[in-house]
Every structure is written in C-alpha cells, then in structure tokens.
C-alpha atoms as a PDB file:
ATOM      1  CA  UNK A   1     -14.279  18.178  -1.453  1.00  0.00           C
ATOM      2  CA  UNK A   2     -13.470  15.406  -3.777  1.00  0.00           C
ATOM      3  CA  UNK A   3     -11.414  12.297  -2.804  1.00  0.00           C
ATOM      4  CA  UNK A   4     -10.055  11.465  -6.050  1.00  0.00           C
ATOM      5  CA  UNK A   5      -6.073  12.409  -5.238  1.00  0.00           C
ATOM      6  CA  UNK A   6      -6.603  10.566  -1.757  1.00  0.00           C
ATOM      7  CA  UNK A   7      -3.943   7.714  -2.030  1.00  0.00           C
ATOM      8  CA  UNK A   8      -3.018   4.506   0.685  1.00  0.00           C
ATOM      9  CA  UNK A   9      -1.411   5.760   3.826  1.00  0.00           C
ATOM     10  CA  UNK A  10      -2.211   9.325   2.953  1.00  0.00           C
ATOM     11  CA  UNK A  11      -3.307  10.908   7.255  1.00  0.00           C
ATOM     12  CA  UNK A  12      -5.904  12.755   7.313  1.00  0.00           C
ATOM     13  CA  UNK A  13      -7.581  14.489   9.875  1.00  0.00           C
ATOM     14  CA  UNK A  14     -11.525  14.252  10.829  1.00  0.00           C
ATOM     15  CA  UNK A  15     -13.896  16.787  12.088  1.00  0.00           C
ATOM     16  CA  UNK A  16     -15.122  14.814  14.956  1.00  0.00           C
ATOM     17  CA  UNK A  17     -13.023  12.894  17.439  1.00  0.00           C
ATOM     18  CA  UNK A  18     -13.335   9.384  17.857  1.00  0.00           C
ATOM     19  CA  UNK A  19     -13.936   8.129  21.372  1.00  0.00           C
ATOM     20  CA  UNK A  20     -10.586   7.564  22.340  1.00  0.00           C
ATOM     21  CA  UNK A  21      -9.862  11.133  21.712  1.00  0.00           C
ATOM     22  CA  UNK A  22      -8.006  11.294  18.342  1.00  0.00           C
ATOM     23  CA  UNK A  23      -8.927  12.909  15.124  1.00  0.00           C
ATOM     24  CA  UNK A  24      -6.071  11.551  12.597  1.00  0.00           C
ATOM     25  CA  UNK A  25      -6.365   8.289  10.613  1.00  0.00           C
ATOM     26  CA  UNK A  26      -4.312   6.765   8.317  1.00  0.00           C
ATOM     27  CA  UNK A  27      -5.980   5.160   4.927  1.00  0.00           C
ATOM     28  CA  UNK A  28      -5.926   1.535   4.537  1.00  0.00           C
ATOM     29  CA  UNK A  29      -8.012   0.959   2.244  1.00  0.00           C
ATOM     30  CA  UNK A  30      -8.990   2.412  -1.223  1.00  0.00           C
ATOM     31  CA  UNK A  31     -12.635   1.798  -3.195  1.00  0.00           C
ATOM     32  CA  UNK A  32     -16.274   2.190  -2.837  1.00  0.00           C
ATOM     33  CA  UNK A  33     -15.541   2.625   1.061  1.00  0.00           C
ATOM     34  CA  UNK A  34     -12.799   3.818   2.248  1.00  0.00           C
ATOM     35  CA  UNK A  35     -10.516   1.726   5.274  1.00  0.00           C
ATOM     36  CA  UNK A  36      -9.592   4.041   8.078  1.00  0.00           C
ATOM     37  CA  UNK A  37      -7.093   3.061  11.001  1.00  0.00           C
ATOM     38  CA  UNK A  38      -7.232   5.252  14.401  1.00  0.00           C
ATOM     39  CA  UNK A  39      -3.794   6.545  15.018  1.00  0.00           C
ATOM     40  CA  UNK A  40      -4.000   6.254  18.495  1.00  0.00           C
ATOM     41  CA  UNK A  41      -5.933   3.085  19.781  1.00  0.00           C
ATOM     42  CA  UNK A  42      -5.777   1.419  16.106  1.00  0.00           C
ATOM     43  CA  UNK A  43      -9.270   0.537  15.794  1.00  0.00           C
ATOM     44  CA  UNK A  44     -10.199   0.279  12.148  1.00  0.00           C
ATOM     45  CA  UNK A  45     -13.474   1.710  10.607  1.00  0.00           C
ATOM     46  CA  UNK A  46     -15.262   1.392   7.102  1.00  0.00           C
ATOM     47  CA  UNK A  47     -16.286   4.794   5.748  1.00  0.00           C
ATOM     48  CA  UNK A  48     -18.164   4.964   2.882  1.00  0.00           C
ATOM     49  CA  UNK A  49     -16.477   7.716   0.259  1.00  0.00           C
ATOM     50  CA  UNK A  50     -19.607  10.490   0.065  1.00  0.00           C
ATOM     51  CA  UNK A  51     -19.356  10.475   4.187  1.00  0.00           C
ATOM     52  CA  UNK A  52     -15.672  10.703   4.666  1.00  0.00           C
ATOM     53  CA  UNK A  53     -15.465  13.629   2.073  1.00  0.00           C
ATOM     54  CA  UNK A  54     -18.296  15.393   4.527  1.00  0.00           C
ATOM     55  CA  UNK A  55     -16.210  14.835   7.334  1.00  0.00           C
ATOM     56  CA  UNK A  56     -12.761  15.260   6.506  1.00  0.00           C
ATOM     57  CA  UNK A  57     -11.093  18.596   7.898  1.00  0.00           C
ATOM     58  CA  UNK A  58      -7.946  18.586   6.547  1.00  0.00           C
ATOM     59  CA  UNK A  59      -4.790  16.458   5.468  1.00  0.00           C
ATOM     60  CA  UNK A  60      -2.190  15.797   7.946  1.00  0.00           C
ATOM     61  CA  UNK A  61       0.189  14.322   5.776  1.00  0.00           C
ATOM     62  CA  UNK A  62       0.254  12.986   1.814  1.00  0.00           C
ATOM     63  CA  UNK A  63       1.812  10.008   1.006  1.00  0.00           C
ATOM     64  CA  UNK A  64       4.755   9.583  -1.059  1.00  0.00           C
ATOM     65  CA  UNK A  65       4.061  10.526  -5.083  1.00  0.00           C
ATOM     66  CA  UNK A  66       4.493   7.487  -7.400  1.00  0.00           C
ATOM     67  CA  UNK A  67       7.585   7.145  -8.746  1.00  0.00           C
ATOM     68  CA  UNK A  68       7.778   9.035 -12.681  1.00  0.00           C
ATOM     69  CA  UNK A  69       8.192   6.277 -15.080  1.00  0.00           C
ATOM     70  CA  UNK A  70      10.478   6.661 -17.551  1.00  0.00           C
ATOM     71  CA  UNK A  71       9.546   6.979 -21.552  1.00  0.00           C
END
C-alpha cells in the first residue's frame, strides 16, 4: 500500500495495538517519517514511511480535500 494520498490529520488505524489498548492515530506529521499521535493516551511516535505502510490496516477517517482553486 502506498502512502502518497495520506494527508495531516488523516486517522488511520494500525494492525497492532499500542499498549494502552488503542489502534487509531491521527497524523501529525508528514515527510521521510511519518508523526503519529495515540488517540487515546496521546503519546506521539515517529514511524518511518516503508514501516507504517506495512502496518497500516485501514483508514478510519480522511481528512478534509483541499479546497479547488479557481482558474
């Protein structure tokens, strides 16, 4: 799965729990790694892309689309 549409504040859902016993996250960060904050405790993690497209299950929910800019 590729993680070129993935977009800031976009929730997405992992395959394993973290300890606290959540699976969503919300992105906070965009780039070589990508910032993940636990929905539930808020802890914050850095993931590097190749690993969180391994263990990403699904999308829990997009974030808005950019606005279309007018021509």
């Amino acid at each position: 799965m590729m993680l070129t549409d993935l977009q800031m504040d976009d929730i997405v859902r992992l395959r394993k729990p973290h300890p606290c016993g959540n699976s969503d996250w919300v992105v906070v960060r965009l780039g070589a790694d990508i910032g993940l904050k636990c929905l539930q405790c808020g802890r914050r993690i850095l993931m590097p892309r190749r690993e969180l497209a391994r263990r990403l299950k699904t999308y829990v929910k997009r974030a808005s689309e950019p606005p279309e800019e007018a021509k």
